[in-house]
N, C-alpha and C. Protein backbone atom coordinates (compact mmCIF):
# COMPACT_ATOMS: atom_id res chain seq x y z
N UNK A 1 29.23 5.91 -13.53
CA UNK A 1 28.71 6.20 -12.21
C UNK A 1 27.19 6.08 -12.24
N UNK A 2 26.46 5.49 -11.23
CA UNK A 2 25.31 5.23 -11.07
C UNK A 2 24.54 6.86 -10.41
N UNK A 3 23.45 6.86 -10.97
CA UNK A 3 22.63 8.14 -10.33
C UNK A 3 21.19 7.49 -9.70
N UNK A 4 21.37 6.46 -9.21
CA UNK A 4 20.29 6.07 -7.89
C UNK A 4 20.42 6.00 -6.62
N UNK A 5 19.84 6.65 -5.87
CA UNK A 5 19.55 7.66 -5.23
C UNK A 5 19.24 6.43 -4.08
N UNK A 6 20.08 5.94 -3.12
CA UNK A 6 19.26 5.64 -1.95
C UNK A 6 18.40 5.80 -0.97
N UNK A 7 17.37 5.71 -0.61
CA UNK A 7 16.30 6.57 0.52
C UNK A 7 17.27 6.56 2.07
N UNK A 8 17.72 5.22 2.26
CA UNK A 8 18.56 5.56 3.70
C UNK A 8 19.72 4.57 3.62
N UNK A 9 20.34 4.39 4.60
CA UNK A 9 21.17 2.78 4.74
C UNK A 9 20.48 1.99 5.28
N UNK A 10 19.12 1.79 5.41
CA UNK A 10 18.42 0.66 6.17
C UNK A 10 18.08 -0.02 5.00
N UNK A 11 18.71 -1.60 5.38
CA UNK A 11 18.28 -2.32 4.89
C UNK A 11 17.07 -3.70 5.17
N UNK A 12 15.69 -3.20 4.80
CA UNK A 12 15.18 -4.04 4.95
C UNK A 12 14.55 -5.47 5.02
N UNK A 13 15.35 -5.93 3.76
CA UNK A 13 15.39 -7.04 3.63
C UNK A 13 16.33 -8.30 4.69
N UNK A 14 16.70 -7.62 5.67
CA UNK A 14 17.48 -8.69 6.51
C UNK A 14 16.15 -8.87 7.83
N UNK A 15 15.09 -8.43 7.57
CA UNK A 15 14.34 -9.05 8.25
C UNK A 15 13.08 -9.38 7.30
N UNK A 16 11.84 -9.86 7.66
CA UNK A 16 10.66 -10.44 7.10
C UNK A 16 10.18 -9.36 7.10
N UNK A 17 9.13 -9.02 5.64
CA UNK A 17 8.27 -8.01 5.25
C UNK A 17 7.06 -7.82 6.27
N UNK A 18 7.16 -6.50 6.19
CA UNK A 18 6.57 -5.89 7.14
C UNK A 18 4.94 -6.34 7.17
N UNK A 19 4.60 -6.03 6.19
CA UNK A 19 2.79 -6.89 5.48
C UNK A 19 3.23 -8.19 5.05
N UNK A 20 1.83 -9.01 5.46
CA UNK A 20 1.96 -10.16 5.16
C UNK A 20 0.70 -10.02 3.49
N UNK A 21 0.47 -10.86 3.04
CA UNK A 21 -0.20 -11.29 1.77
C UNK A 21 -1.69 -10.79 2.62
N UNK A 22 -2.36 -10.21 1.62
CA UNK A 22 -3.90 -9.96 2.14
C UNK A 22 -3.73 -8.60 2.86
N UNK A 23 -2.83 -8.39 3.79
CA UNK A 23 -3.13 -7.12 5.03
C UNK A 23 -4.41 -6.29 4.10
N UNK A 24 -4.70 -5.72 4.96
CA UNK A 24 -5.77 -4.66 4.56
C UNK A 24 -4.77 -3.33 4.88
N UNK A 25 -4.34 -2.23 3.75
CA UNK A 25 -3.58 -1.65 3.66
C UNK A 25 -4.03 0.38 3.39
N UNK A 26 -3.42 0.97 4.36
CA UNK A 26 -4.28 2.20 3.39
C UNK A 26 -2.95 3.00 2.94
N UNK A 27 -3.06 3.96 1.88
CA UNK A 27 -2.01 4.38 1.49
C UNK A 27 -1.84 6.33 2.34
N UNK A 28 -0.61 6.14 2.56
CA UNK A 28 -0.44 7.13 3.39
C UNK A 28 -0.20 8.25 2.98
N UNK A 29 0.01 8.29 1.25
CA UNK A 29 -0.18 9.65 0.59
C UNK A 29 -0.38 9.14 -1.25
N UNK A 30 -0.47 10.69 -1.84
CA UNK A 30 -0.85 10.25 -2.97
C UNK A 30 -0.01 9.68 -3.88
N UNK A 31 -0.59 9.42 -4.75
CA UNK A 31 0.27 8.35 -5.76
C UNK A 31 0.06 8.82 -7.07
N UNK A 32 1.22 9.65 -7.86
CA UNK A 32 0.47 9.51 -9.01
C UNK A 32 2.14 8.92 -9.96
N UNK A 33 1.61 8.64 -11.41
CA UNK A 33 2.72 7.34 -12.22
C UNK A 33 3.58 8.73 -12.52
N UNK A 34 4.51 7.74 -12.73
CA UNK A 34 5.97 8.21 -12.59
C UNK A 34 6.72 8.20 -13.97
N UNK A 35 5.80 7.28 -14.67
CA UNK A 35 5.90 7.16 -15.96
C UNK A 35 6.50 5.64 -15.73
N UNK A 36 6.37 4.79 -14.89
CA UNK A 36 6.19 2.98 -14.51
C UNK A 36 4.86 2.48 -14.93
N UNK A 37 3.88 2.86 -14.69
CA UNK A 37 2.68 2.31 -14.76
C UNK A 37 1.78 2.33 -15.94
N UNK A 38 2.20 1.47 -16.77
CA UNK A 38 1.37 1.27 -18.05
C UNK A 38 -0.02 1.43 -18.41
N UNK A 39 -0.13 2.38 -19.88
CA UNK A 39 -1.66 2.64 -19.68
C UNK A 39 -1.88 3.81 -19.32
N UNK A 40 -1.50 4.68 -18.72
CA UNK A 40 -1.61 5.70 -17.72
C UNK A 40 -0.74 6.47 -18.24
N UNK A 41 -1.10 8.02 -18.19
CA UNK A 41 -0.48 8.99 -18.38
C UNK A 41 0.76 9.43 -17.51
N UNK A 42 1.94 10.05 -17.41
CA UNK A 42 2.73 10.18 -16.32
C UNK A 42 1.99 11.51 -15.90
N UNK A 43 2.25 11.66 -14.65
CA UNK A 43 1.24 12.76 -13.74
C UNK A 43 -0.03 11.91 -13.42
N UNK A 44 -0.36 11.22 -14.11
CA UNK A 44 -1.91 11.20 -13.84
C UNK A 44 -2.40 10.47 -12.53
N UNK A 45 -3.28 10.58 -11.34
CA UNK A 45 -3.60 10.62 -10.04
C UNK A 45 -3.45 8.46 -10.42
N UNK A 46 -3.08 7.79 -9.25
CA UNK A 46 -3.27 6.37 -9.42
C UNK A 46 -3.72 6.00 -8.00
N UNK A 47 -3.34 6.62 -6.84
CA UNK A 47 -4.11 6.28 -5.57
C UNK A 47 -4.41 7.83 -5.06
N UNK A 48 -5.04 8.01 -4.25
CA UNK A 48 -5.44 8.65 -3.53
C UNK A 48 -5.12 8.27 -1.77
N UNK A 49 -4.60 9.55 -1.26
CA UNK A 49 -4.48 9.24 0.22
C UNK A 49 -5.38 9.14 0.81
N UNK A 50 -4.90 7.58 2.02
CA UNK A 50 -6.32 7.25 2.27
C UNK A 50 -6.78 6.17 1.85
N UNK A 51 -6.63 5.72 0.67
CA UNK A 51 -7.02 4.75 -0.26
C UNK A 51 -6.82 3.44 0.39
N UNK A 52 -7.87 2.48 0.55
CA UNK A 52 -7.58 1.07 1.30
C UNK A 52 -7.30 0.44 -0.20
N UNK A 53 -6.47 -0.52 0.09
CA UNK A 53 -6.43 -1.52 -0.88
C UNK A 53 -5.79 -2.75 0.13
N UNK A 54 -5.25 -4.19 -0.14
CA UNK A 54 -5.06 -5.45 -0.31
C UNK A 54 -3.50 -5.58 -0.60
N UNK A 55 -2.92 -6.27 -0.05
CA UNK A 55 -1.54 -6.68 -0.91
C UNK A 55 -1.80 -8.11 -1.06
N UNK A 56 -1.36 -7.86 -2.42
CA UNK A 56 -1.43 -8.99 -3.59
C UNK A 56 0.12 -9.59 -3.94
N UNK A 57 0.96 -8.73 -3.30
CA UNK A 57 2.64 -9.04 -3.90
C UNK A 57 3.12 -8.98 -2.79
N UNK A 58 4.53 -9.29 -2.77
CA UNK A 58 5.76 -8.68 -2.28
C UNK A 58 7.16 -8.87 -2.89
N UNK A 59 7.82 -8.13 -3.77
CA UNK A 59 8.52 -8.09 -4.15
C UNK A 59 10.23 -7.40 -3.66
N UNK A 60 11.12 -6.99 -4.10
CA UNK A 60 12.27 -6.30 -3.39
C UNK A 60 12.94 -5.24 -4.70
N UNK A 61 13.35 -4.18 -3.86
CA UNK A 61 13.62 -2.70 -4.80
C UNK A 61 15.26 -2.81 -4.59
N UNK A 62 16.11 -2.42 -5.46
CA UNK A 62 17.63 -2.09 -5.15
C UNK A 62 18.54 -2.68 -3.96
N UNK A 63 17.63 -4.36 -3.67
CA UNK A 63 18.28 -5.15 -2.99
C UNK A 63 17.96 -4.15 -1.41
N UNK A 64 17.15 -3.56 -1.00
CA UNK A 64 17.57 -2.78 0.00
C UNK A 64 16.01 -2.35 0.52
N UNK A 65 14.67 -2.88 -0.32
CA UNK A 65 13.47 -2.27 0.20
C UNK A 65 12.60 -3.57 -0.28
N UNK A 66 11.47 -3.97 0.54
CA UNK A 66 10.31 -4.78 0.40
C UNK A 66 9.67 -3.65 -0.67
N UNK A 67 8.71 -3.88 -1.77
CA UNK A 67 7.66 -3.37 -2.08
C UNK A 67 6.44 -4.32 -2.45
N UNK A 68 5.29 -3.62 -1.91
CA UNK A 68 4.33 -4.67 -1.65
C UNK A 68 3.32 -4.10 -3.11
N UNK A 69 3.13 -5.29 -3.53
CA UNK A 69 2.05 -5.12 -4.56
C UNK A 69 0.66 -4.61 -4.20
N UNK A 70 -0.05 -3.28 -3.91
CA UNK A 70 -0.97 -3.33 -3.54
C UNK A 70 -2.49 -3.01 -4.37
N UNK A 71 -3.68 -4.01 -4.25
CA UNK A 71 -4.83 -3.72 -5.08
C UNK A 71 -5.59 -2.85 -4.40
N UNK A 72 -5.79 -1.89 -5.01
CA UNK A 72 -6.47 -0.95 -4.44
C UNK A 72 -8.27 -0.61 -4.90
N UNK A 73 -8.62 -1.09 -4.00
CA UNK A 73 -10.18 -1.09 -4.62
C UNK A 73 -10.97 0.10 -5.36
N UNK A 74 -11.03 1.31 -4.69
CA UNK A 74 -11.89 2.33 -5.43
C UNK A 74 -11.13 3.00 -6.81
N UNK A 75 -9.62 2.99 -7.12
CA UNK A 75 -9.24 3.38 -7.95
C UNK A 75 -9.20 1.90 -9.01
N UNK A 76 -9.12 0.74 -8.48
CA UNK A 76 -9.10 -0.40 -9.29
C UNK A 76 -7.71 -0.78 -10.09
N UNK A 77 -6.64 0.23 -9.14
CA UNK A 77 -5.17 0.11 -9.79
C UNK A 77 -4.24 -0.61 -8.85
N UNK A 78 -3.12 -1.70 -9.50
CA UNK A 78 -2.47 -2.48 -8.60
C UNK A 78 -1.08 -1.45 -8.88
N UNK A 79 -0.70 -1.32 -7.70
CA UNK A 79 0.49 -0.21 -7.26
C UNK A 79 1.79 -0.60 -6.44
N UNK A 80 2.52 -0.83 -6.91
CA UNK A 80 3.81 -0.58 -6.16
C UNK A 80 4.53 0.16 -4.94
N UNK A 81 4.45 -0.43 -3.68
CA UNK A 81 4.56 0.77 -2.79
C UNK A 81 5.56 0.31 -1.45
N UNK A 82 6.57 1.05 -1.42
CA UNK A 82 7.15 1.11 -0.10
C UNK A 82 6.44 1.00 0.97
N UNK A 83 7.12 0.38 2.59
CA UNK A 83 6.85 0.35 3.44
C UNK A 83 6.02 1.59 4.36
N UNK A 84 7.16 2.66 3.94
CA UNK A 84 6.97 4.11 4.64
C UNK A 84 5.52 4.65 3.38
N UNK A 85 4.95 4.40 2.46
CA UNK A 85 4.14 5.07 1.90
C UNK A 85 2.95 3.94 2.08
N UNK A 86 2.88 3.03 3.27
CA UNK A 86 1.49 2.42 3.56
C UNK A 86 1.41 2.21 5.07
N UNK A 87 -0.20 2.23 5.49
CA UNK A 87 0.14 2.16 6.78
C UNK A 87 -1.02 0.78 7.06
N UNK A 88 -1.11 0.32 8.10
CA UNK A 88 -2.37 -1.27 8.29
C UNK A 88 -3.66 -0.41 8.61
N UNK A 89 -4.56 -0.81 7.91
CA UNK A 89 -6.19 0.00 7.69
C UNK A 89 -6.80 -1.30 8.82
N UNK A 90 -7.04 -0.22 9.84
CA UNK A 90 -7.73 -0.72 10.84
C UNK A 90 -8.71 -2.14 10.55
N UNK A 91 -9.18 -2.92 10.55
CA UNK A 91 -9.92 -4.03 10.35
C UNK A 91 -11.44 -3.28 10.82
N UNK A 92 -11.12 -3.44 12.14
CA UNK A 92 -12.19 -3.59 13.24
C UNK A 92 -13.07 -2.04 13.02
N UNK A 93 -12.08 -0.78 13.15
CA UNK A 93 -12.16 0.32 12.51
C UNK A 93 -13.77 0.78 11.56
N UNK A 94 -13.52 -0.07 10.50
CA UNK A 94 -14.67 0.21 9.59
C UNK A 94 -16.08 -0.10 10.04
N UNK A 95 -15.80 -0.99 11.18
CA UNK A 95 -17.07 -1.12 11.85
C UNK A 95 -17.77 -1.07 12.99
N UNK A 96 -16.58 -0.65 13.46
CA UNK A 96 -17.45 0.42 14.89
C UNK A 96 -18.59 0.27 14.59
N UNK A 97 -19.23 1.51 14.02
CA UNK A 97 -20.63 1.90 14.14
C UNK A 97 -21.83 0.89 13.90
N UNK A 98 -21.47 -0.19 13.89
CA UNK A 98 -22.11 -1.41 13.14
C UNK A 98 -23.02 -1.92 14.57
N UNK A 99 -24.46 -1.96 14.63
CA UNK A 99 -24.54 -2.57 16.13
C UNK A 99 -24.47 -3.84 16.16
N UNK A 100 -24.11 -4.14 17.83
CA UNK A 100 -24.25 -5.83 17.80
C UNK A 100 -25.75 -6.66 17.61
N UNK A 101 -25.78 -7.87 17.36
CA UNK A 101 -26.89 -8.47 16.72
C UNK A 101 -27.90 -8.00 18.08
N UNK A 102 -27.34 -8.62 19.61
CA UNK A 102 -28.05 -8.21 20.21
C UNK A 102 -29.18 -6.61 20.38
N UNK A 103 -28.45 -5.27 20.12
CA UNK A 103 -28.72 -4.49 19.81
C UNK A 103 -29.80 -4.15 18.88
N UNK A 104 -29.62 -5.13 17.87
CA UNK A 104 -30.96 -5.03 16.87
C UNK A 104 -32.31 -5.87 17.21
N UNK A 105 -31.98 -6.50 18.16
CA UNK A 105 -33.57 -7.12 18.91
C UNK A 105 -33.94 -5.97 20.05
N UNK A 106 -33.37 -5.15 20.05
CA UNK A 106 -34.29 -4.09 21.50
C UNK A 106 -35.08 -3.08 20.70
């Protein structure tokens, strides 16, 4: 008998991954290794919520989940992550406060 644990009956893979290659990605909670992530202690912190990173992958979990390879810049760790544990990091967002060119000639 198998002891893996399905998250739901949705299967995602009968449609196209949710992120495309590149998205700008933030992670929607923390991350620490599970004892998967080589190098690294198990327990030890690998993203932080919040954390923008990049998807670099997309791969598939138990025939039944997208997981997107994601690079995550300030921790400098590439992470494995479900749909439901990332959300799309605003683009435009980071630069609000930025003035327009015009703005900087007055």
């Amino acid at each position: 008998m198998s002891n893996i644990v399905r998250d739901s009956d949705v299967n995602e893979l009968v449609g196209s991954p949710y992120f495309n290659y590149g998205a700008k990605v933030r992670a929607r909670r923390l991350v620490r290794n599970d004892g998967t992530y080589a190098g690294k202690e198990i327990g030890e912190l690998l993203v932080k919520k919040g954390e923008v990173g990049y998807v670099v992958s997309i791969g598939t979990f138990l025939q039944q989940f997208y997981i997107y390879g994601v690079e995550f810049l300030e921790s400098g760790n590439r992470v494995g992550m479900k749909r439901r544990e990332l959300e799309l990091a605003d683009a435009l967002g980071d630069d609000e406060d930025l003035p327009l060119p015009q703005e900087l000639d007055a």
